[in-house]
C-alpha atoms as a PDB file:
ATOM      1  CA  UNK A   1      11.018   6.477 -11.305  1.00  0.00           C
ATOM      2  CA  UNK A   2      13.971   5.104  -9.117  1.00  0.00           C
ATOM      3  CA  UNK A   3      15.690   1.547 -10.277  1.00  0.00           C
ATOM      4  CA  UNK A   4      17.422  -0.523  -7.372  1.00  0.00           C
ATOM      5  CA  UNK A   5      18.718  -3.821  -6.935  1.00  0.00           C
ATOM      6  CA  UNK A   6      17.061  -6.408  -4.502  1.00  0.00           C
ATOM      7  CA  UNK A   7      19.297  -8.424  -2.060  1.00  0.00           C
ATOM      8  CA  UNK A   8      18.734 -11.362  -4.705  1.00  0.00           C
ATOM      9  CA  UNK A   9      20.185  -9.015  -7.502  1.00  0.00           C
ATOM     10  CA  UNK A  10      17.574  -8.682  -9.666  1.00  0.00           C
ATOM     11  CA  UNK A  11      16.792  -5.204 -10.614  1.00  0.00           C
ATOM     12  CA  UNK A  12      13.258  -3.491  -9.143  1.00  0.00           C
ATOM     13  CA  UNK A  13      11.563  -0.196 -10.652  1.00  0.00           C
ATOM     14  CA  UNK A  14      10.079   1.772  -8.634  1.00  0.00           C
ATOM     15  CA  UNK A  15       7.165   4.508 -10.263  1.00  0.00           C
ATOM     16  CA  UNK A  16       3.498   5.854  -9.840  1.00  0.00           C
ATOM     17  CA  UNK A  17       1.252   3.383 -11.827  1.00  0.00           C
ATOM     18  CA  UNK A  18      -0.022   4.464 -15.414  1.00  0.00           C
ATOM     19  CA  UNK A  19      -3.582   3.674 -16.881  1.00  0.00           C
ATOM     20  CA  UNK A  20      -1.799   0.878 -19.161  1.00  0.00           C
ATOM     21  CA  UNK A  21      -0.867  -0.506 -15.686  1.00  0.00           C
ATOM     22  CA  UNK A  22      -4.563  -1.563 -14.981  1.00  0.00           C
ATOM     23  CA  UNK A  23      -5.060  -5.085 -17.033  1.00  0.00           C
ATOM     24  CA  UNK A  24      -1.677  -5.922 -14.491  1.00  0.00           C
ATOM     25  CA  UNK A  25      -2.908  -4.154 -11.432  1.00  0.00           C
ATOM     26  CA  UNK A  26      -6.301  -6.302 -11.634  1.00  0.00           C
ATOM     27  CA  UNK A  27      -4.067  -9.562 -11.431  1.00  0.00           C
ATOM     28  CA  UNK A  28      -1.933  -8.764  -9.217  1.00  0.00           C
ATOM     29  CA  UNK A  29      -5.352  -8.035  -6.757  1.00  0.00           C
ATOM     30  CA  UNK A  30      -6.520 -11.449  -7.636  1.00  0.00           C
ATOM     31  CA  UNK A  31      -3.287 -13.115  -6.539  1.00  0.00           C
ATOM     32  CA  UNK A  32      -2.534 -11.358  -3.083  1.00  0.00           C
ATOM     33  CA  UNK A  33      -6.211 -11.952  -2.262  1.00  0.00           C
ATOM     34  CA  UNK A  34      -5.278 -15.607  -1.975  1.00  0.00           C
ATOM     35  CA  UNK A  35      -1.631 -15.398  -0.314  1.00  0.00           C
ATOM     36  CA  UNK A  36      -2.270 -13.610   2.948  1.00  0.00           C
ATOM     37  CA  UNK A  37      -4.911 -12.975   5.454  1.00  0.00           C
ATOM     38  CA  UNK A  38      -3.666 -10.142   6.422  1.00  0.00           C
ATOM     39  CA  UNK A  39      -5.388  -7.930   3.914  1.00  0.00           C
ATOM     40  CA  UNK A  40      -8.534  -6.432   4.188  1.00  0.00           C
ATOM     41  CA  UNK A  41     -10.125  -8.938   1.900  1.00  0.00           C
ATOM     42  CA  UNK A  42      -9.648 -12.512   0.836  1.00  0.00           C
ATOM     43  CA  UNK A  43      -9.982 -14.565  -2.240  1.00  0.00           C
ATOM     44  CA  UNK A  44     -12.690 -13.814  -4.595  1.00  0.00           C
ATOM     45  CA  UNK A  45     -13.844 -10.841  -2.599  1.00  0.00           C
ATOM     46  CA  UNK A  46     -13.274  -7.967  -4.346  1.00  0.00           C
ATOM     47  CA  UNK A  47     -15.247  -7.397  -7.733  1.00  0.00           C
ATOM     48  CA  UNK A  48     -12.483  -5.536  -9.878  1.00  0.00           C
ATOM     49  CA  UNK A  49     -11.913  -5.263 -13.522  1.00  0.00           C
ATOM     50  CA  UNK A  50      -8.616  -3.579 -15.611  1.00  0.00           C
ATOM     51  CA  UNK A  51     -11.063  -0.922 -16.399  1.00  0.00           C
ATOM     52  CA  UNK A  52     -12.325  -0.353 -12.442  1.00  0.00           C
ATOM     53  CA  UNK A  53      -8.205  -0.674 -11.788  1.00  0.00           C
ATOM     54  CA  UNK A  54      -7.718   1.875 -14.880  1.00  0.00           C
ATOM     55  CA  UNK A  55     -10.473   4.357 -13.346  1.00  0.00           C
ATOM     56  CA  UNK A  56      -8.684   3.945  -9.731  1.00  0.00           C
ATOM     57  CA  UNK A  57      -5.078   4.716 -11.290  1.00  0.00           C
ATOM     58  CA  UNK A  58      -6.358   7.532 -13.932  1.00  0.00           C
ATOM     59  CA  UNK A  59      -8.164   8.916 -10.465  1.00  0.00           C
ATOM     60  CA  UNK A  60      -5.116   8.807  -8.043  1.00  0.00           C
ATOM     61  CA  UNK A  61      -2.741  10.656 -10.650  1.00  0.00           C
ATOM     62  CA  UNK A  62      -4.912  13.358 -11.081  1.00  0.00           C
ATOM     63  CA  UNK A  63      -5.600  14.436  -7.471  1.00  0.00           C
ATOM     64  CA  UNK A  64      -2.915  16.360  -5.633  1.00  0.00           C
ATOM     65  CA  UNK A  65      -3.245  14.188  -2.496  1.00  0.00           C
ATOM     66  CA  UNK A  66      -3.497  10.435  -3.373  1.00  0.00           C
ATOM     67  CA  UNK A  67      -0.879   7.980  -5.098  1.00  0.00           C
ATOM     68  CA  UNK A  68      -0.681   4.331  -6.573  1.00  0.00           C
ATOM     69  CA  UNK A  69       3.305   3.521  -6.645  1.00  0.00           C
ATOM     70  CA  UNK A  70       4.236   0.280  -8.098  1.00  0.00           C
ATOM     71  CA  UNK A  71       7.101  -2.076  -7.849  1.00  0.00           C
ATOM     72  CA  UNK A  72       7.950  -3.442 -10.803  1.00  0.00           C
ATOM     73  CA  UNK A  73      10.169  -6.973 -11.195  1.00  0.00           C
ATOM     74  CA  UNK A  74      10.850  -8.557 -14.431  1.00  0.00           C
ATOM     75  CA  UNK A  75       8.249  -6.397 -15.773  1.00  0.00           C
ATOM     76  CA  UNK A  76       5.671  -8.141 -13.372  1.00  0.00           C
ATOM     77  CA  UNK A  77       4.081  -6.365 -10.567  1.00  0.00           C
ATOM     78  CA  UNK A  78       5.817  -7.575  -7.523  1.00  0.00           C
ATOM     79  CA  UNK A  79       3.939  -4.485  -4.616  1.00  0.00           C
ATOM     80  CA  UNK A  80       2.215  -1.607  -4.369  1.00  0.00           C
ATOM     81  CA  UNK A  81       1.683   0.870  -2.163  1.00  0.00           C
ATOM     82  CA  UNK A  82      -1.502   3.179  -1.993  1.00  0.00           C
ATOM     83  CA  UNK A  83      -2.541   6.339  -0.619  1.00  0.00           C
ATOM     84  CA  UNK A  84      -6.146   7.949  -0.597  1.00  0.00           C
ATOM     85  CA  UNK A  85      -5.958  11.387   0.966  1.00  0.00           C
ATOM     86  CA  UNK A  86      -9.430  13.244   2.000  1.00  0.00           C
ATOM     87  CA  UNK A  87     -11.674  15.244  -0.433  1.00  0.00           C
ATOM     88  CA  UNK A  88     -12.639  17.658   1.966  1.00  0.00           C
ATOM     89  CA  UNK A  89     -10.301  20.948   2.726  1.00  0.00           C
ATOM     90  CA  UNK A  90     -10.186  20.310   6.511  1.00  0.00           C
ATOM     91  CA  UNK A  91      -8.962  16.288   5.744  1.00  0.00           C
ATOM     92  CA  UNK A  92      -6.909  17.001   2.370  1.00  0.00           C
ATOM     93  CA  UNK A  93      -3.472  16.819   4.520  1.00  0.00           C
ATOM     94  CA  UNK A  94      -4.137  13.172   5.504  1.00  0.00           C
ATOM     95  CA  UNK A  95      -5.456   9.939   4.412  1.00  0.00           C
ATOM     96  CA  UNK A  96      -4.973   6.281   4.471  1.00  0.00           C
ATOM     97  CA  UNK A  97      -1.996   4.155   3.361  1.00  0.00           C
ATOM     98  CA  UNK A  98      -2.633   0.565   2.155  1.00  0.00           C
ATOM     99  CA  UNK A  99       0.456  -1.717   1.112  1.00  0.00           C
ATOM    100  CA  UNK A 100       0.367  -5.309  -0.651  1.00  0.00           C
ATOM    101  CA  UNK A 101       3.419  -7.396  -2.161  1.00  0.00           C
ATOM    102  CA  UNK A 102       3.270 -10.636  -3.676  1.00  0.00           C
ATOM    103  CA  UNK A 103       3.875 -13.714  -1.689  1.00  0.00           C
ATOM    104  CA  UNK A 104       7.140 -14.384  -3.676  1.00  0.00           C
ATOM    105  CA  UNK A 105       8.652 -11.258  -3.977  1.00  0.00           C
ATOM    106  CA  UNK A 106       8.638 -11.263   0.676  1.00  0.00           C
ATOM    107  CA  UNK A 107      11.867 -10.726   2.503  1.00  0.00           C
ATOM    108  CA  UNK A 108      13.514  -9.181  -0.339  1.00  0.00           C
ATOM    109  CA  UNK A 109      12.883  -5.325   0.915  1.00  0.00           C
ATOM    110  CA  UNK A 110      10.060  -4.435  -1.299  1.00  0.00           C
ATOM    111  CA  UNK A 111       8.080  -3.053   2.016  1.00  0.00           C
ATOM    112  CA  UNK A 112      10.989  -0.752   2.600  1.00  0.00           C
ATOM    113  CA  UNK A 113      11.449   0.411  -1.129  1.00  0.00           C
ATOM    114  CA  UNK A 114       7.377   0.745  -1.139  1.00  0.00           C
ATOM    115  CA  UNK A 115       7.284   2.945   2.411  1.00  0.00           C
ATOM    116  CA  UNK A 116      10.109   4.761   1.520  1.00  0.00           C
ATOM    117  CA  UNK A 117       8.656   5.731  -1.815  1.00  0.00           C
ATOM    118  CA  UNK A 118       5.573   7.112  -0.345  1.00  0.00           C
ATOM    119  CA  UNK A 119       7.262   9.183   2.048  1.00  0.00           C
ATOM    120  CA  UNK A 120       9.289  10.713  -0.389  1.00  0.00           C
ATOM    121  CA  UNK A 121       6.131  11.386  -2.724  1.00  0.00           C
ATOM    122  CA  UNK A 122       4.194  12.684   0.687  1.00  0.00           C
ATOM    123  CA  UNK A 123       6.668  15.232   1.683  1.00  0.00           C
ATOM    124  CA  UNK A 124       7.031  16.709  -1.637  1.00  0.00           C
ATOM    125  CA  UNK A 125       3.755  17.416  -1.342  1.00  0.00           C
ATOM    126  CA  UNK A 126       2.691  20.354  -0.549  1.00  0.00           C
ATOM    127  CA  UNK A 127      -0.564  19.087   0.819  1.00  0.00           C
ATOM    128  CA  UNK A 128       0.022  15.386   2.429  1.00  0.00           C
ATOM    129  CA  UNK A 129       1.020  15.962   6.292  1.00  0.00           C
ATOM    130  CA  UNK A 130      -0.510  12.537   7.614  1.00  0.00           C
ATOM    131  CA  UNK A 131       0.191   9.378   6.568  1.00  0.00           C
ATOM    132  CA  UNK A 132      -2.793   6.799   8.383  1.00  0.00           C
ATOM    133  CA  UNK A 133      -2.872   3.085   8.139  1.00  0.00           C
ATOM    134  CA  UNK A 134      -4.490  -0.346  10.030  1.00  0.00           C
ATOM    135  CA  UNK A 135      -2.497  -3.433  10.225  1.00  0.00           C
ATOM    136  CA  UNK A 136      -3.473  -6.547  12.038  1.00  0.00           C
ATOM    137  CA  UNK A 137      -2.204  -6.527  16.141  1.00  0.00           C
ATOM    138  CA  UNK A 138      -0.389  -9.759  15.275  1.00  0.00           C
ATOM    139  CA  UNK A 139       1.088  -8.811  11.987  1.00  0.00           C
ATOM    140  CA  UNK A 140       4.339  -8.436  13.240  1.00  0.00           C
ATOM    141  CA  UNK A 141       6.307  -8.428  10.642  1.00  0.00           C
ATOM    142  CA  UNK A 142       4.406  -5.296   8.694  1.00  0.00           C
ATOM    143  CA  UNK A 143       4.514  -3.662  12.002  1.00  0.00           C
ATOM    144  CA  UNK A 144       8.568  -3.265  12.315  1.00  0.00           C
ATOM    145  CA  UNK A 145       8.451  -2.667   9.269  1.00  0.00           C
ATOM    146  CA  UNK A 146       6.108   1.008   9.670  1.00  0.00           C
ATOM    147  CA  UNK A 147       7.990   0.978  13.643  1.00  0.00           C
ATOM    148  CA  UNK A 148      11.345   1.692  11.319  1.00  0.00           C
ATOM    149  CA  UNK A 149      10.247   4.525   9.358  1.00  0.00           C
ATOM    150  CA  UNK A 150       8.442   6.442  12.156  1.00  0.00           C
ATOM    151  CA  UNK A 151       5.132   5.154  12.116  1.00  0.00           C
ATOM    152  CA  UNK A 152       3.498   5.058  16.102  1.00  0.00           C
ATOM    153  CA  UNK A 153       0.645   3.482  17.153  1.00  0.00           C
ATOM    154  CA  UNK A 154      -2.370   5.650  17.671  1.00  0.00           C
ATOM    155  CA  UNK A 155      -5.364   3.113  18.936  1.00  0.00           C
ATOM    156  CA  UNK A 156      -6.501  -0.250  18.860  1.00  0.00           C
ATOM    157  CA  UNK A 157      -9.334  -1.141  17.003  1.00  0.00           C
ATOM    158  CA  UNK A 158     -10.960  -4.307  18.814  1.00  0.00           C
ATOM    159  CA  UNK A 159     -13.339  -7.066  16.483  1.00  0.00           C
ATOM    160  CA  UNK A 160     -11.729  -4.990  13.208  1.00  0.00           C
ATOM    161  CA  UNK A 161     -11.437  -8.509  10.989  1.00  0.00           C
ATOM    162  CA  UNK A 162     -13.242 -10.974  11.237  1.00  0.00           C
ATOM    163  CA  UNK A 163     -11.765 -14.470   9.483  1.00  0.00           C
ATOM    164  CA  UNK A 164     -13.491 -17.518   9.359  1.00  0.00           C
ATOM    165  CA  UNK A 165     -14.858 -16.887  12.903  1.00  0.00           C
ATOM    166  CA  UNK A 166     -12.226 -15.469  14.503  1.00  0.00           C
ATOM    167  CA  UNK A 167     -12.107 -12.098  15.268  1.00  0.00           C
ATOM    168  CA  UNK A 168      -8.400  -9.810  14.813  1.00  0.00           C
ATOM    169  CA  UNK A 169      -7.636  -6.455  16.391  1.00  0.00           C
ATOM    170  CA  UNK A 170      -5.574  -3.973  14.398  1.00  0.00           C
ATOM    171  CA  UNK A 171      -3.307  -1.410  15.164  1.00  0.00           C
ATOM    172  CA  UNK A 172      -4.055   1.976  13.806  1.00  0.00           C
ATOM    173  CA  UNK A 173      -0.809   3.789  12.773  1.00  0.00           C
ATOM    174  CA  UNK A 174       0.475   6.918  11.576  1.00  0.00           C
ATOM    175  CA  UNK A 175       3.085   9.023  10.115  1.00  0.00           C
ATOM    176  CA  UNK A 176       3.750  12.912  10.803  1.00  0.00           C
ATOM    177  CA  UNK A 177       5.389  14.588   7.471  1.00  0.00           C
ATOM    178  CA  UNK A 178       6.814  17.995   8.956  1.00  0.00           C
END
């Protein structure tokens, strides 16, 4: 658990998420669904519950390879950041990244707090080596932000999302540990 203060001055904890977490996780799904397209799904999309969230978290803190790491604001969950690594020996070392914060809480360095924390988690680790993630071609603004730590882009992934009709590319990134 790591305590910081935001550019505003309010005070942000930083931690893995707990079961009694799930009942807030759940929300906090609902409400980024709604304030960005850049996610991988939009409102009303994704059929969760606080005991599907509880499962998820319960899940990710017993297996050596994957992590749910909250930020925490006025005891409201302001981002997360996930990471799924593989089940299989020959894809344990790596897995996929996925990163949300609430519409309110942007610009105030929760991204960096959230990266950072994962990185730190990864290469203590003894088993995480590759950090993998997609982001949007045009999301710019998520993609200085994984530039800055050391992410590179590895491909291109044309027709990936498909919005109302229109059709996004994204950028598939990663992140070497040693």
């Amino acid at each position: 658990m790591k305590t910081v203060k935001l550019k505003d001055g309010s005070e942000i904890v930083i931690r893995k998420a707990e079961v009694d977490d799930a009942e807030q996780m759940d929300l906090f799904k609902q409400y980024i669904s709604q304030e960005s397209d850049f996610l991988s799904y939009g409102a009303n999309e994704i059929e969760e519950s606080a005991e599907s969230q509880a499962r998820l978290i319960q899940s990710a803190n017993l297996a050596e390879n994957s992590v749910i790491i909250l930020a925490i604001v006025n005891e409201e969950i302001a981002g997360f950041v996930t990471f799924n690594g593989g089940f299989r020996v020959r894809k344990k070392h790596s897995g996929d990244m996925g990163i949300a914060v609430r519409k309110k809480y942007w610009g105030k360095g929760i991204g960096n707090l959230l990266v950072e924390a994962l990185i730190e988690w990864a290469r203590n680790t003894e088993t995480v080596r590759k950090i993998n993630l997609l982001t949007r071609t045009d999301n710019t603004t998520a993609i200085s932000l994984y530039e800055k730590y050391g992410f590179i882009k590895e491909g291109i992934l044309t027709r990936d999302v498909c919005i109302n009709g229109v059709f996004y590319d994204s950028f598939s990134m990663g992140f070497f540990i040693d």
